[in-house]
C-alpha atoms as a PDB file:
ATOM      1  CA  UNK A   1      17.739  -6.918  29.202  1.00  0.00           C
ATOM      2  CA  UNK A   2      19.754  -5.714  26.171  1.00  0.00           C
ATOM      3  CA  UNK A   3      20.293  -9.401  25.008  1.00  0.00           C
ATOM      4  CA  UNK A   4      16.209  -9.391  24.789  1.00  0.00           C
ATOM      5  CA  UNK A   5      16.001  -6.138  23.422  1.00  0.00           C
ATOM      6  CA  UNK A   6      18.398  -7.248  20.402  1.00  0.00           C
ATOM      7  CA  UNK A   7      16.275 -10.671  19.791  1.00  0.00           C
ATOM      8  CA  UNK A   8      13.049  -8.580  19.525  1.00  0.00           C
ATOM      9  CA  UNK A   9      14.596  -6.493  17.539  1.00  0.00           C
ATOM     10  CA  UNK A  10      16.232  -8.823  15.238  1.00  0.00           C
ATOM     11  CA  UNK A  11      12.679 -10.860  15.287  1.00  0.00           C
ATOM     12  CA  UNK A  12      11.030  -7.475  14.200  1.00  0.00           C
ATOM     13  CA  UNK A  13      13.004  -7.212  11.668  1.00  0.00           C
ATOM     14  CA  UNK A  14      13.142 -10.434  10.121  1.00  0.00           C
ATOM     15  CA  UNK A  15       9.243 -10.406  10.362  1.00  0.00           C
ATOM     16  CA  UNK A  16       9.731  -7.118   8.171  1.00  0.00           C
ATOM     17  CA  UNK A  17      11.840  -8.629   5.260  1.00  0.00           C
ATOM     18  CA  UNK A  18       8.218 -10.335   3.920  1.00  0.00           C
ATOM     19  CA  UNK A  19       7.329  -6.271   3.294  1.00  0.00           C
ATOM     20  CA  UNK A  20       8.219  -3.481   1.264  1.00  0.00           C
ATOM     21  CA  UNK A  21       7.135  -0.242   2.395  1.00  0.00           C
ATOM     22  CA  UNK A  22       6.310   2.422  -0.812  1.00  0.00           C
ATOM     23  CA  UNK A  23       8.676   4.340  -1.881  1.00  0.00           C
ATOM     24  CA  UNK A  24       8.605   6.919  -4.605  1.00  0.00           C
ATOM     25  CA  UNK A  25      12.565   6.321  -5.149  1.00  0.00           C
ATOM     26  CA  UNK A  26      11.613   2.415  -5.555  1.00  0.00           C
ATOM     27  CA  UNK A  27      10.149   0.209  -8.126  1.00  0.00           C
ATOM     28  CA  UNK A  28       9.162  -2.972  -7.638  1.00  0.00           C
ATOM     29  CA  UNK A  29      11.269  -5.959  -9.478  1.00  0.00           C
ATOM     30  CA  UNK A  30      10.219  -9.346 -10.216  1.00  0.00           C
ATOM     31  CA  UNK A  31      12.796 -10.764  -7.517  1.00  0.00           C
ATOM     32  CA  UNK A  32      10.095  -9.049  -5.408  1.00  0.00           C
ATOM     33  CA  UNK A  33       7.700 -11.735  -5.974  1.00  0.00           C
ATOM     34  CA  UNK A  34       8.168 -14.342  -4.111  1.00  0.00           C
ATOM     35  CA  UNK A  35       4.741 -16.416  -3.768  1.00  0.00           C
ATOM     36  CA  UNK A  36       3.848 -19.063  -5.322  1.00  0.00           C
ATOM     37  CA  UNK A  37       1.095 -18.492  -8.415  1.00  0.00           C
ATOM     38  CA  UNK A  38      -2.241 -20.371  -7.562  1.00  0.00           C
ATOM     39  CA  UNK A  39      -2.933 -23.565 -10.066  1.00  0.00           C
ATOM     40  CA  UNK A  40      -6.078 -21.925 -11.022  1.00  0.00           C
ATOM     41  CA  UNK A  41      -4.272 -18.165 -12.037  1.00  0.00           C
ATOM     42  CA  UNK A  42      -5.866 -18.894 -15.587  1.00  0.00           C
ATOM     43  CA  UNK A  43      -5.104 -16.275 -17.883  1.00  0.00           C
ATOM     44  CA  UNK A  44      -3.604 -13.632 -14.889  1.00  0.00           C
ATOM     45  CA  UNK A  45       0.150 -13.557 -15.362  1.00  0.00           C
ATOM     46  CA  UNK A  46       0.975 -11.866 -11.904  1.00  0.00           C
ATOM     47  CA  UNK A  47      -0.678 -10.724  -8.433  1.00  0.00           C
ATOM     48  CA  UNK A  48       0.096  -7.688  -6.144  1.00  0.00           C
ATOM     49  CA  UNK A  49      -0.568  -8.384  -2.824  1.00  0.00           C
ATOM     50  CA  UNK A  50      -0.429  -4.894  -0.472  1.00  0.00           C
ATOM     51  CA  UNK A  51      -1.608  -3.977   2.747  1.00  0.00           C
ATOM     52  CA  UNK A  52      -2.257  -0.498   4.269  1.00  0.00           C
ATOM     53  CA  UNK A  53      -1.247  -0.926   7.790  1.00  0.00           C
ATOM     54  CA  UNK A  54      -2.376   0.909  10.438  1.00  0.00           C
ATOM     55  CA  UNK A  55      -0.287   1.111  14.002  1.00  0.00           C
ATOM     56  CA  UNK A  56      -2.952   1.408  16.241  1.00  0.00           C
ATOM     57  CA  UNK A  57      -3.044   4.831  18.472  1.00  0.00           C
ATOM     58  CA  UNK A  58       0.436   5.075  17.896  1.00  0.00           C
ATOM     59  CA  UNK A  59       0.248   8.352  20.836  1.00  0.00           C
ATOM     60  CA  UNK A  60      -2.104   9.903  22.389  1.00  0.00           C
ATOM     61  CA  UNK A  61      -2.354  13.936  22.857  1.00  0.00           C
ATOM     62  CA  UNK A  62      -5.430  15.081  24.782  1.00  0.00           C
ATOM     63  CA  UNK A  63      -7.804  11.808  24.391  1.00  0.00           C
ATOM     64  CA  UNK A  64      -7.515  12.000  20.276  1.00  0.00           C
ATOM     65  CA  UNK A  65      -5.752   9.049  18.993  1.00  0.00           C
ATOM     66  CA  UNK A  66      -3.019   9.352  16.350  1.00  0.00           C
ATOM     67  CA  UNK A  67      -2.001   6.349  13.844  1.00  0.00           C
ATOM     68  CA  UNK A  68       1.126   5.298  11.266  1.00  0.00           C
ATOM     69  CA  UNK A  69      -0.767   4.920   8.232  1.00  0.00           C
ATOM     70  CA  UNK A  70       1.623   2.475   6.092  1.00  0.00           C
ATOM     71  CA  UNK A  71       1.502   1.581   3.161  1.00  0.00           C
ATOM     72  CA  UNK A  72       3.343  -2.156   2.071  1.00  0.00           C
ATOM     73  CA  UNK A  73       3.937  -4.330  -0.689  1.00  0.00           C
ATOM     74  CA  UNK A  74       3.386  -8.018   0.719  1.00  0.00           C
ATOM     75  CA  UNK A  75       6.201 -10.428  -1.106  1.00  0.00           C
ATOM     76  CA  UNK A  76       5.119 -13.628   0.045  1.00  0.00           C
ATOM     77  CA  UNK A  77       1.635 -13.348  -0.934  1.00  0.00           C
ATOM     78  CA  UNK A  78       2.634 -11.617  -4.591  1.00  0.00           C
ATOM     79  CA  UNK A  79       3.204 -14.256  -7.725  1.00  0.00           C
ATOM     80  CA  UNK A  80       4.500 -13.870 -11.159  1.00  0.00           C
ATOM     81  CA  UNK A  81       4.339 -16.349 -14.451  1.00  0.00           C
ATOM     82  CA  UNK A  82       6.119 -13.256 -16.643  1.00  0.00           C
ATOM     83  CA  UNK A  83       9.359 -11.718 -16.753  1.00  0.00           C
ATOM     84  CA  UNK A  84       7.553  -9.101 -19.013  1.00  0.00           C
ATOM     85  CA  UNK A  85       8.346  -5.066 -18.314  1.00  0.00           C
ATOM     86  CA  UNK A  86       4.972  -4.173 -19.676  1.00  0.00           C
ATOM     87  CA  UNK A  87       3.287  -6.413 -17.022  1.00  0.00           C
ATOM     88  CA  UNK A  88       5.560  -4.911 -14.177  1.00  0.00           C
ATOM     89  CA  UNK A  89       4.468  -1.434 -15.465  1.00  0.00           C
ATOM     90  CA  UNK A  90       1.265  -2.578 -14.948  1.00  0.00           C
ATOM     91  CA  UNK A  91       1.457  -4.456 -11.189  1.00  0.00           C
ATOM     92  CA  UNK A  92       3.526  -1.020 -10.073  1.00  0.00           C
ATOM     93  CA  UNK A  93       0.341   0.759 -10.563  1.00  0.00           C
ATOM     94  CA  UNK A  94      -1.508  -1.573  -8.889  1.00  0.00           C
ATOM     95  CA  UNK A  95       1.228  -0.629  -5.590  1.00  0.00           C
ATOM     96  CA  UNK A  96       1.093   3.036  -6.504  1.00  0.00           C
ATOM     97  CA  UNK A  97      -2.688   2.908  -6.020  1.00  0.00           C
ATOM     98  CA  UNK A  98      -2.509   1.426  -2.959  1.00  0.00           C
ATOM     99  CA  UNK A  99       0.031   5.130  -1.703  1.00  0.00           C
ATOM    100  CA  UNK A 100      -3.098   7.388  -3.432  1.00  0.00           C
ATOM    101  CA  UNK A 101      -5.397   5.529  -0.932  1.00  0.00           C
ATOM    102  CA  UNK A 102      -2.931   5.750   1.887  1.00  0.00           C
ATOM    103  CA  UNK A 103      -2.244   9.032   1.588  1.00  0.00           C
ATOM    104  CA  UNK A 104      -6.366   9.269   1.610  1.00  0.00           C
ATOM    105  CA  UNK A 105      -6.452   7.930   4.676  1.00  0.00           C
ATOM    106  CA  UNK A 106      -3.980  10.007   5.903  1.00  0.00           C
ATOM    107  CA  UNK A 107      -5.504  13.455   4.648  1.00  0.00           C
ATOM    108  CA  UNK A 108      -8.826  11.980   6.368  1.00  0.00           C
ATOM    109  CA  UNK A 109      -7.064  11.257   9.726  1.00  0.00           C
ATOM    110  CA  UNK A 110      -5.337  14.523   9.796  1.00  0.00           C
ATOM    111  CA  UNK A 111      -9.014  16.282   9.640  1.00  0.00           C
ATOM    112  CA  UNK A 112      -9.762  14.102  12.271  1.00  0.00           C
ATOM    113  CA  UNK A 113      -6.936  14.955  14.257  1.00  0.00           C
ATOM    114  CA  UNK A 114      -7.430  18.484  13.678  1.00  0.00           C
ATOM    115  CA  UNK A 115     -11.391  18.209  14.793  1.00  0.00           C
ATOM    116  CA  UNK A 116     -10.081  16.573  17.851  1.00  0.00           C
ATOM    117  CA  UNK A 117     -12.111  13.360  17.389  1.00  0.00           C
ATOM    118  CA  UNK A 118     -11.279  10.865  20.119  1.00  0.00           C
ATOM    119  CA  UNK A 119     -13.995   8.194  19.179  1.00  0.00           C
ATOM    120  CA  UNK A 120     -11.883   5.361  17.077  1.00  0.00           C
ATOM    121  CA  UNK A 121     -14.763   4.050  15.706  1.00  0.00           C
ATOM    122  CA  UNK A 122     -14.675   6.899  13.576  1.00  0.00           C
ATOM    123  CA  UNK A 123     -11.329   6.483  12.425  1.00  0.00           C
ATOM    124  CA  UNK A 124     -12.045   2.532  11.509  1.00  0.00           C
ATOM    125  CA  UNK A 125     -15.234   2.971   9.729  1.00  0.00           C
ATOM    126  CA  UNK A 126     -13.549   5.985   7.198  1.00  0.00           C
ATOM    127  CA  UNK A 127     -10.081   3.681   6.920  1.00  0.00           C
ATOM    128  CA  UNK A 128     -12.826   0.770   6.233  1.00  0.00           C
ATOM    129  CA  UNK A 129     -14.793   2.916   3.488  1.00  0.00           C
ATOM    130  CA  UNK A 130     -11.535   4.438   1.891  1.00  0.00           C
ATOM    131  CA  UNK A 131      -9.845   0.839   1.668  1.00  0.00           C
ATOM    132  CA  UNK A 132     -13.415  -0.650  -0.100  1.00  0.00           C
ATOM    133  CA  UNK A 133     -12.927   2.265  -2.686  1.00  0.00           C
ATOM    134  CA  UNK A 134      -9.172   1.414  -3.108  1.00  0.00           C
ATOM    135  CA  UNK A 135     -10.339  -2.362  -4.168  1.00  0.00           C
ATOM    136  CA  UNK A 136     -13.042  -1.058  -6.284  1.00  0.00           C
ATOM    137  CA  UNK A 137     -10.430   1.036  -7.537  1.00  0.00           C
ATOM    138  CA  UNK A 138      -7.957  -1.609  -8.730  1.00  0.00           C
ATOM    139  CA  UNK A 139     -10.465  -4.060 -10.160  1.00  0.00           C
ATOM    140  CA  UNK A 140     -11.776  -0.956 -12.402  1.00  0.00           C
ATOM    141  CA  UNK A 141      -7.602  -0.424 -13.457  1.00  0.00           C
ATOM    142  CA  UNK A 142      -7.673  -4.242 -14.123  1.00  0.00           C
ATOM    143  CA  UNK A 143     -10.840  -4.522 -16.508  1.00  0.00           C
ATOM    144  CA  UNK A 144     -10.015  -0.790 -18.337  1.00  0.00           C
ATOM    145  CA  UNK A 145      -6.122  -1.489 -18.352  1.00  0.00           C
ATOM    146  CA  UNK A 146      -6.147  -5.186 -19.292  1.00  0.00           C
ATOM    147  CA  UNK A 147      -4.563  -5.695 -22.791  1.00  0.00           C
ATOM    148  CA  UNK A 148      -5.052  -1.964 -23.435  1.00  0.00           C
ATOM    149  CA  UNK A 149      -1.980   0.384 -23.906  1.00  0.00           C
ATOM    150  CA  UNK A 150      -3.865   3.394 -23.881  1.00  0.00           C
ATOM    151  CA  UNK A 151      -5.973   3.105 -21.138  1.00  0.00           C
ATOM    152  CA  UNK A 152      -2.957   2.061 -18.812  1.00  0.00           C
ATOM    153  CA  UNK A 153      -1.113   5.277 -20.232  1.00  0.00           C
ATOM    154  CA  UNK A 154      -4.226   6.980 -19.291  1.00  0.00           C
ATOM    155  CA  UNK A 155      -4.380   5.580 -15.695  1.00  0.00           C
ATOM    156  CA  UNK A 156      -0.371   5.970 -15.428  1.00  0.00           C
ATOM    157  CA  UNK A 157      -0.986   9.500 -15.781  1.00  0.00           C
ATOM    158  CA  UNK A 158      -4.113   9.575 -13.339  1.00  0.00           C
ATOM    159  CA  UNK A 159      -2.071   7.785 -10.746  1.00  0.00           C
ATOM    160  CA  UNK A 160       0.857   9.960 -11.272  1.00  0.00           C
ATOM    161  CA  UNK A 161      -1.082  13.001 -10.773  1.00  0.00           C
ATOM    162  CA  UNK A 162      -3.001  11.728  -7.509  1.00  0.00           C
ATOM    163  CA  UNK A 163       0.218  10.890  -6.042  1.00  0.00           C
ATOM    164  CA  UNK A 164       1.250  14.703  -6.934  1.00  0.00           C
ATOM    165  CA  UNK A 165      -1.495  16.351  -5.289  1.00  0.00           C
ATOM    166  CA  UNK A 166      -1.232  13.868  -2.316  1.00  0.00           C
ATOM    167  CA  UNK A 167       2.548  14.367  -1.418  1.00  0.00           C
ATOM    168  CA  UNK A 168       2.498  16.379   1.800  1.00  0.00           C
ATOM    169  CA  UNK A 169       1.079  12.898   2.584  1.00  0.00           C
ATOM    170  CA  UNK A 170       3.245  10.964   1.479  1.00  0.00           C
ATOM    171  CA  UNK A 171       5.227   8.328   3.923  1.00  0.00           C
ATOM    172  CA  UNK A 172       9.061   8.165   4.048  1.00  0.00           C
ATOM    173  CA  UNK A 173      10.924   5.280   4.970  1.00  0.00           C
ATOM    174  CA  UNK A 174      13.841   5.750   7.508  1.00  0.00           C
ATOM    175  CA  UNK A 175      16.200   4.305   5.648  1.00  0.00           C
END
């Protein structure tokens, strides 16, 4: 049995190296970026792929489910053609966006939890509707931000302060 347990774990965690959970004590590097850039990337010098991962009903406590709201950084599918800090800057933001909408998701489930509201439907449609806004989100950073020092300054600061506000939601790694 402990053999197994080991190999599962050791297969868990391999599975895991692909992923790099947010962390406010953690940039991203280039050496992050492991995918391959598509042959039709045209002008786009680098991709962030993330995901916000949700453990489904983690636990249980009288019928209302409760969920790990992650949020990751998805090397594989992520791609550079730069080496350039400015453009780093810039695909950080795109990862720090992702947390703001995490932590949304969060603050929403905790209501939930709070309300006691057992039907999961519930839970999928808001994470569904707050996920939509985070991709309308980051394609509105992309078309203000792109070639435009002031308006990434400007959305630096935006992201910075949403992050802020949001902290008692904020994940923390076990390290």
């Amino acid at each position: 049995m402990r053999i197994i347990f080991v190999l599962i774990s050791l297969l868990f965690l391999q599975h895991d190296t692909d992923k790099i959970f947010w962390d406010v004590n953690k940039k991203l590097k280039w050496s992050d970026f492991q995918g391959a850039p598509p042959k039709n990337s045209g002008f786009v010098k680098a991709m962030t792929a993330y995901q916000i991962l949700i453990k489904s009903a983690a636990r249980y406590e009288d019928e209302t489910p409760y969920y790990d709201v992650k949020n990751v950084f998805v090397k594989s599918d992520s791609w550079t053609k730069t080496s350039s800090e400015k453009t780093l800057v810039h695909e950080q933001l795109h990862f720090d966006i992702s947390e703001v909408y995490a932590r949304k998701v969060r603050k929403a489930f905790e209501k939930l939890y709070q309300d006691s509201i057992t039907d999961t439907s519930i839970y999928r449609k808001l994470f569904k509707e707050l996920d939509e806004e985070c991709f309308e989100i980051q394609q509105e950073y992309d078309r203000e931000a792109h070639f435009n020092n002031k308006k990434q300054q400007e959305w630096e600061i935006c992201v910075a302060k949403e992050l802020k506000e949001l902290k008692e939601y904020e994940f923390i790694p076990e390290q």
